[in-house]
N, C-alpha and C. Protein backbone atom coordinates (compact mmCIF):
# COMPACT_ATOMS: atom_id res chain seq x y z
N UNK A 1 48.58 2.06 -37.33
CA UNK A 1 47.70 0.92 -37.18
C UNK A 1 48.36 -0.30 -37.82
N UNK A 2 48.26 -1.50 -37.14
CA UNK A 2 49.08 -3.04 -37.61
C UNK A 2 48.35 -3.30 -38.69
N UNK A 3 48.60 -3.79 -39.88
CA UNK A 3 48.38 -4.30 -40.73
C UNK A 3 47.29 -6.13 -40.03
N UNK A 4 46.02 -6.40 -40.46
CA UNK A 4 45.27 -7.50 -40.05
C UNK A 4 46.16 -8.66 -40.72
N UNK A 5 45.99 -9.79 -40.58
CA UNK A 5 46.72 -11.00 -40.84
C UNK A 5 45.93 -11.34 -42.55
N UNK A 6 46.19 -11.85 -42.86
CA UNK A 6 45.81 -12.31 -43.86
C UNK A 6 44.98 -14.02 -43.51
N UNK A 7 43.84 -14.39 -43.40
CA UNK A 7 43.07 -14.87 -42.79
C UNK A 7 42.57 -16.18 -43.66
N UNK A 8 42.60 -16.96 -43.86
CA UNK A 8 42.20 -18.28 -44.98
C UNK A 8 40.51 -17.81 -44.63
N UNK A 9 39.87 -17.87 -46.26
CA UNK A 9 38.35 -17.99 -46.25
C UNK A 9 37.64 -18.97 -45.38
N UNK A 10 36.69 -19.23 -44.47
CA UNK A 10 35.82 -20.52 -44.14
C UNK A 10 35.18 -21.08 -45.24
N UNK A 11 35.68 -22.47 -45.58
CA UNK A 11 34.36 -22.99 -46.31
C UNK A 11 33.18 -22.94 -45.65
N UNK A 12 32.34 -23.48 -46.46
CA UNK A 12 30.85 -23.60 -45.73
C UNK A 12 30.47 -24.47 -44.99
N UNK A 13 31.50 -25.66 -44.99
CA UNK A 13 31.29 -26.84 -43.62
C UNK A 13 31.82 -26.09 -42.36
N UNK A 14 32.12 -25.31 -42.50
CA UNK A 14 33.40 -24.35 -41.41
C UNK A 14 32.50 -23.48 -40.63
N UNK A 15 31.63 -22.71 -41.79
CA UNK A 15 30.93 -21.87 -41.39
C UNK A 15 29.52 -22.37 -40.27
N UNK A 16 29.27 -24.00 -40.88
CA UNK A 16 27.83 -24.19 -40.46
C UNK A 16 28.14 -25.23 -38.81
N UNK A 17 29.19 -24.95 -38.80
CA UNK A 17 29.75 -26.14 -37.46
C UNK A 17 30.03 -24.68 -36.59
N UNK A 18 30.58 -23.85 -36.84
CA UNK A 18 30.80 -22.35 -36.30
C UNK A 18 29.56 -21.87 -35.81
N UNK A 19 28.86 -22.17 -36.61
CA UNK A 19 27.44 -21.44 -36.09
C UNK A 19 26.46 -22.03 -35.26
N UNK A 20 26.89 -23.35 -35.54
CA UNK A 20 25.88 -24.31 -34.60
C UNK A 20 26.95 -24.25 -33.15
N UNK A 21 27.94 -24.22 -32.86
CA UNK A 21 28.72 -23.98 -31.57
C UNK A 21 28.62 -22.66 -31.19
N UNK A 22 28.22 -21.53 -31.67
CA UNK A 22 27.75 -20.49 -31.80
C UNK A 22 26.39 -20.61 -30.81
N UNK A 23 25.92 -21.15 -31.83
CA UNK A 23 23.97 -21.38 -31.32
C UNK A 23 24.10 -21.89 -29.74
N UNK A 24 24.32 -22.77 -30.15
CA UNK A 24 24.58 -23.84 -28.31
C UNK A 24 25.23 -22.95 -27.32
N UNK A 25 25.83 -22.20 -27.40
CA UNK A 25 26.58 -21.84 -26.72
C UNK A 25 25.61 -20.43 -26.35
N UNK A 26 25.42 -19.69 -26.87
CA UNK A 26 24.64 -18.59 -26.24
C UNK A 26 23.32 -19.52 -25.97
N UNK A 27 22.80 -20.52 -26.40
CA UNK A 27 21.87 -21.29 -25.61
C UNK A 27 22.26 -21.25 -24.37
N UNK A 28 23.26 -21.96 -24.07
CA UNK A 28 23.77 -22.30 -23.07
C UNK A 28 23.93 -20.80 -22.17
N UNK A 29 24.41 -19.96 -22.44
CA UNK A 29 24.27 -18.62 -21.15
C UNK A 29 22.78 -18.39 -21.05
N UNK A 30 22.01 -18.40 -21.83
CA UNK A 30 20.62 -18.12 -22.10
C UNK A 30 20.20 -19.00 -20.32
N UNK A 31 20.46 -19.99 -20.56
CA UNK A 31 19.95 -20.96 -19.62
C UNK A 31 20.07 -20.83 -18.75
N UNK A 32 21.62 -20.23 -18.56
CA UNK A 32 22.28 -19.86 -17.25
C UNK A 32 21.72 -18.93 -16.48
N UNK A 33 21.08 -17.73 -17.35
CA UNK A 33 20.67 -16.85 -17.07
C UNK A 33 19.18 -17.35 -15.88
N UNK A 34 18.53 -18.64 -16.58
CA UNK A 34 17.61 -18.78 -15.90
C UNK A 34 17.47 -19.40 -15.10
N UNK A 35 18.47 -20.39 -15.19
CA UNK A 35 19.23 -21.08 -14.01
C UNK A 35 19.43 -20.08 -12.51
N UNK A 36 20.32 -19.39 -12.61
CA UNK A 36 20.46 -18.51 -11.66
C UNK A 36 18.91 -17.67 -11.46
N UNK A 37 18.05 -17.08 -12.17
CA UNK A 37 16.77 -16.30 -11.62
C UNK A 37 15.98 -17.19 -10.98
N UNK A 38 16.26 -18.63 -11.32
CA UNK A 38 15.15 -19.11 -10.90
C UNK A 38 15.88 -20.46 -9.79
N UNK A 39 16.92 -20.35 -9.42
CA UNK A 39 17.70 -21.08 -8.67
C UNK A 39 17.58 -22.84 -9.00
N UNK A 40 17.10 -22.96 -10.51
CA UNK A 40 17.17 -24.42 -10.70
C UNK A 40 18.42 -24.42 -11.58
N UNK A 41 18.68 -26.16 -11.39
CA UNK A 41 19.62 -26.72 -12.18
C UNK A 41 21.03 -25.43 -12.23
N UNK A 42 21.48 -25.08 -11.11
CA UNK A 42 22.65 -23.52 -11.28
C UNK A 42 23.87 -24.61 -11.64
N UNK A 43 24.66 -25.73 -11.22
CA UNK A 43 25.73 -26.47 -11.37
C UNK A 43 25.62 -26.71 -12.20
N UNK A 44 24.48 -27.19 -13.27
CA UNK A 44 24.35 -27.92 -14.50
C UNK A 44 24.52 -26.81 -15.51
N UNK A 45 23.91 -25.61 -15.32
CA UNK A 45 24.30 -24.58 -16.04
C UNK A 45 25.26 -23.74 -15.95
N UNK A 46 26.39 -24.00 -14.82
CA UNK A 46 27.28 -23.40 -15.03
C UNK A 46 28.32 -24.41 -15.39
N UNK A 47 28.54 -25.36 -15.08
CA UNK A 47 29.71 -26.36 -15.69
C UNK A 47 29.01 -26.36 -17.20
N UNK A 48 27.98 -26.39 -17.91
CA UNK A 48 28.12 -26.26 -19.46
C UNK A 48 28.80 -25.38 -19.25
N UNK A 49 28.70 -24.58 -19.04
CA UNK A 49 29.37 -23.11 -19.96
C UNK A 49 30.92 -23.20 -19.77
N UNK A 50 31.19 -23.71 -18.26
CA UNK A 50 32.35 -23.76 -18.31
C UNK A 50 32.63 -25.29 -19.36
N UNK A 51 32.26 -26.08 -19.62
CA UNK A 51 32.85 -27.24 -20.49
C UNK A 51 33.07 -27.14 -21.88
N UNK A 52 32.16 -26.01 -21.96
CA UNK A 52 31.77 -25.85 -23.64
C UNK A 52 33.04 -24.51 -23.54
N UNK A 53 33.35 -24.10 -22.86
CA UNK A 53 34.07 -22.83 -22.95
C UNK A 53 35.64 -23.63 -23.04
N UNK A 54 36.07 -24.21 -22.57
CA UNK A 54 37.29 -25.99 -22.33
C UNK A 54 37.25 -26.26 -23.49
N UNK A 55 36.01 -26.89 -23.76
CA UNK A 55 35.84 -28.01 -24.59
C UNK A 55 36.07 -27.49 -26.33
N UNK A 56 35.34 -26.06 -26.32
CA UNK A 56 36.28 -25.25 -28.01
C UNK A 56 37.26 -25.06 -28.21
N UNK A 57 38.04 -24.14 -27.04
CA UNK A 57 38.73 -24.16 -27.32
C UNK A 57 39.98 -24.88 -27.52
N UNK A 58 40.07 -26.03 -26.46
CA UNK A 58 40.89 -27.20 -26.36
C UNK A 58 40.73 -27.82 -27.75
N UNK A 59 39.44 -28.40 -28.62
CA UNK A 59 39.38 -28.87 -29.77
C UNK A 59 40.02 -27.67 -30.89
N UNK A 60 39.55 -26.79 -30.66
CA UNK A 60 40.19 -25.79 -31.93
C UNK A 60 41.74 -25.97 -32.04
N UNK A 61 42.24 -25.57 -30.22
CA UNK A 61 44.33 -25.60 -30.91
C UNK A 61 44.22 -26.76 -31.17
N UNK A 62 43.82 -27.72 -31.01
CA UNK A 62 44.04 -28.90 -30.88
C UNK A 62 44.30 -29.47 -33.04
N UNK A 63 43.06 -28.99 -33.49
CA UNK A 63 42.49 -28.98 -34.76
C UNK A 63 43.26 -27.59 -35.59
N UNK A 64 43.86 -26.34 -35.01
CA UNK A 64 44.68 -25.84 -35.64
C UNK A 64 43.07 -24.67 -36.46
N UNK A 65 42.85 -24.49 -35.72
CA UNK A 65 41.59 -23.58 -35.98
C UNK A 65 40.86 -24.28 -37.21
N UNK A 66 40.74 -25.76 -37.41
CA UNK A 66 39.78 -25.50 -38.46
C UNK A 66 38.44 -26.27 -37.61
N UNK A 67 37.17 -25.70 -38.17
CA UNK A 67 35.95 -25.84 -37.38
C UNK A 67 35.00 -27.25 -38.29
N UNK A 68 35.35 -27.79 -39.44
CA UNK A 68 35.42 -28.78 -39.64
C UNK A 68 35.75 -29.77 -39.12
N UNK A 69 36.99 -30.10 -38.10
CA UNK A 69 37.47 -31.13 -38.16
C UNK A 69 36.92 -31.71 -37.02
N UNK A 70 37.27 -33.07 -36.96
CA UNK A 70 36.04 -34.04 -36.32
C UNK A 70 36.15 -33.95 -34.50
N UNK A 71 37.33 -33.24 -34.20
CA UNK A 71 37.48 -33.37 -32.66
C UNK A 71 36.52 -31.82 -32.30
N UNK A 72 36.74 -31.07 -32.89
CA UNK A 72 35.64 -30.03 -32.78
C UNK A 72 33.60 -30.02 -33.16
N UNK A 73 33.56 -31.03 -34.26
CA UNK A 73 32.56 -31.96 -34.75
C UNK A 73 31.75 -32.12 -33.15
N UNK A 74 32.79 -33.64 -32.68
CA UNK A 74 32.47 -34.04 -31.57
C UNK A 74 32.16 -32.99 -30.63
N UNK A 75 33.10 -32.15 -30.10
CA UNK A 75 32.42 -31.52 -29.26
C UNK A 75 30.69 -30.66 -29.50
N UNK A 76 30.63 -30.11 -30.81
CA UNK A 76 29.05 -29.43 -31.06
C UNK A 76 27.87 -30.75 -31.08
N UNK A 77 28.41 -31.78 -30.97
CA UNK A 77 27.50 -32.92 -30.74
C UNK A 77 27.29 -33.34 -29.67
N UNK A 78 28.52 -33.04 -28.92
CA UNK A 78 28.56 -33.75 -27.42
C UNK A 78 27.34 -32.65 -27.01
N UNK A 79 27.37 -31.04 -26.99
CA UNK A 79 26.41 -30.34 -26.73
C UNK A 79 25.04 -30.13 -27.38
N UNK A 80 24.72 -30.51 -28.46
CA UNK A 80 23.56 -31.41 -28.54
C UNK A 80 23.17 -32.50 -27.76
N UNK A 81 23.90 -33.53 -27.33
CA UNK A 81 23.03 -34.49 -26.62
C UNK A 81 23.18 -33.48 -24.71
N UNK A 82 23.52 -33.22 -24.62
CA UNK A 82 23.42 -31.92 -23.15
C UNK A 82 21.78 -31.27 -23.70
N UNK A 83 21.61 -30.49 -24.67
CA UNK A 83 20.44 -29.76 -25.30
C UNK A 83 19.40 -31.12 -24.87
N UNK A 84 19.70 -32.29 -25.40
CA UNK A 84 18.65 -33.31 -25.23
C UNK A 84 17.93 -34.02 -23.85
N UNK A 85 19.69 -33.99 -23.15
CA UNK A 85 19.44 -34.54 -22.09
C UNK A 85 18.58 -33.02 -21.51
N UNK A 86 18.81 -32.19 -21.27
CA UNK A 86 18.41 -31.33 -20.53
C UNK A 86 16.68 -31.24 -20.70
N UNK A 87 16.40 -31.53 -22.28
CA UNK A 87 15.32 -31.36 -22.39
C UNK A 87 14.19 -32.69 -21.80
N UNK A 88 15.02 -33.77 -21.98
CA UNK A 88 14.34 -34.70 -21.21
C UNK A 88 14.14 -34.25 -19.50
N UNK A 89 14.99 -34.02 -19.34
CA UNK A 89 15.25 -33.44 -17.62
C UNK A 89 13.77 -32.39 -17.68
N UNK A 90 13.92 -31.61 -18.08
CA UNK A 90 12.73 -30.34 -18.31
C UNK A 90 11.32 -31.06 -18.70
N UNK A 91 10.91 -31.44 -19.35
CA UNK A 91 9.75 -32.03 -19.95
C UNK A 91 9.37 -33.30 -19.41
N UNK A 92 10.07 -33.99 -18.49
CA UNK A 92 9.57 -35.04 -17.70
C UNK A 92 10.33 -36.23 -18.11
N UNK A 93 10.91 -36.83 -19.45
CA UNK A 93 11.57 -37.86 -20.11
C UNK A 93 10.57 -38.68 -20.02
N UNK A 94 9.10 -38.67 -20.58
CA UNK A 94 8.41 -39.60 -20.77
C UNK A 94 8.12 -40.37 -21.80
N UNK A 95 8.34 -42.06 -22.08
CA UNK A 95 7.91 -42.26 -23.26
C UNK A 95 6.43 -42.63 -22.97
N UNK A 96 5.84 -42.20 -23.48
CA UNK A 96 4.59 -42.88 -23.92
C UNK A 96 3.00 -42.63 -22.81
């Protein structure tokens, strides 16, 4: 059996940007899932997944695996405002 790499600890900014791209992201198949049962919004839910699936890992080599740094940042934000827009899309986008 190979000996595992020897692995640098995550700080905890590391950990909580990991988990929120984490979150979004099985959001995001979640959706897909219902996307496809229910034949709405299927393009919108499948280009997330494919963008967010691009979009990590391109920021990670990019950032050298650290999940702190701000080009990876950007992307778990860019998919928050997707979470937002979508929810406006869903709920009508009404003010008032």
């Amino acid at each position: 059996m190979a000996p595992e790499p020897d692995l640098p600890e995550l700080s905890g900014a590391q950990k909580r940007w990991a988990l929120a791209a984490a979150a979004l992201f099985v959001f995001s198949i979640g959706f897909l899932g219902f996307a496809l049962s229910n034949s709405v919004l299927v393009a919108f839910a499948i280009g997330w997944v494919a963008l967010q699936i691009f979009g990590y890992v391109g920021s990670l080599q990019r950032a050298k695996g650290d999940f702190s740094h701000p080009l990876f940042k950007s992307q778990v934000i860019l998919h928050c405002a997707a979470v937002g827009l979508l929810a406006m899309v869903i709920f009508g986008g009404r003010a008032g």
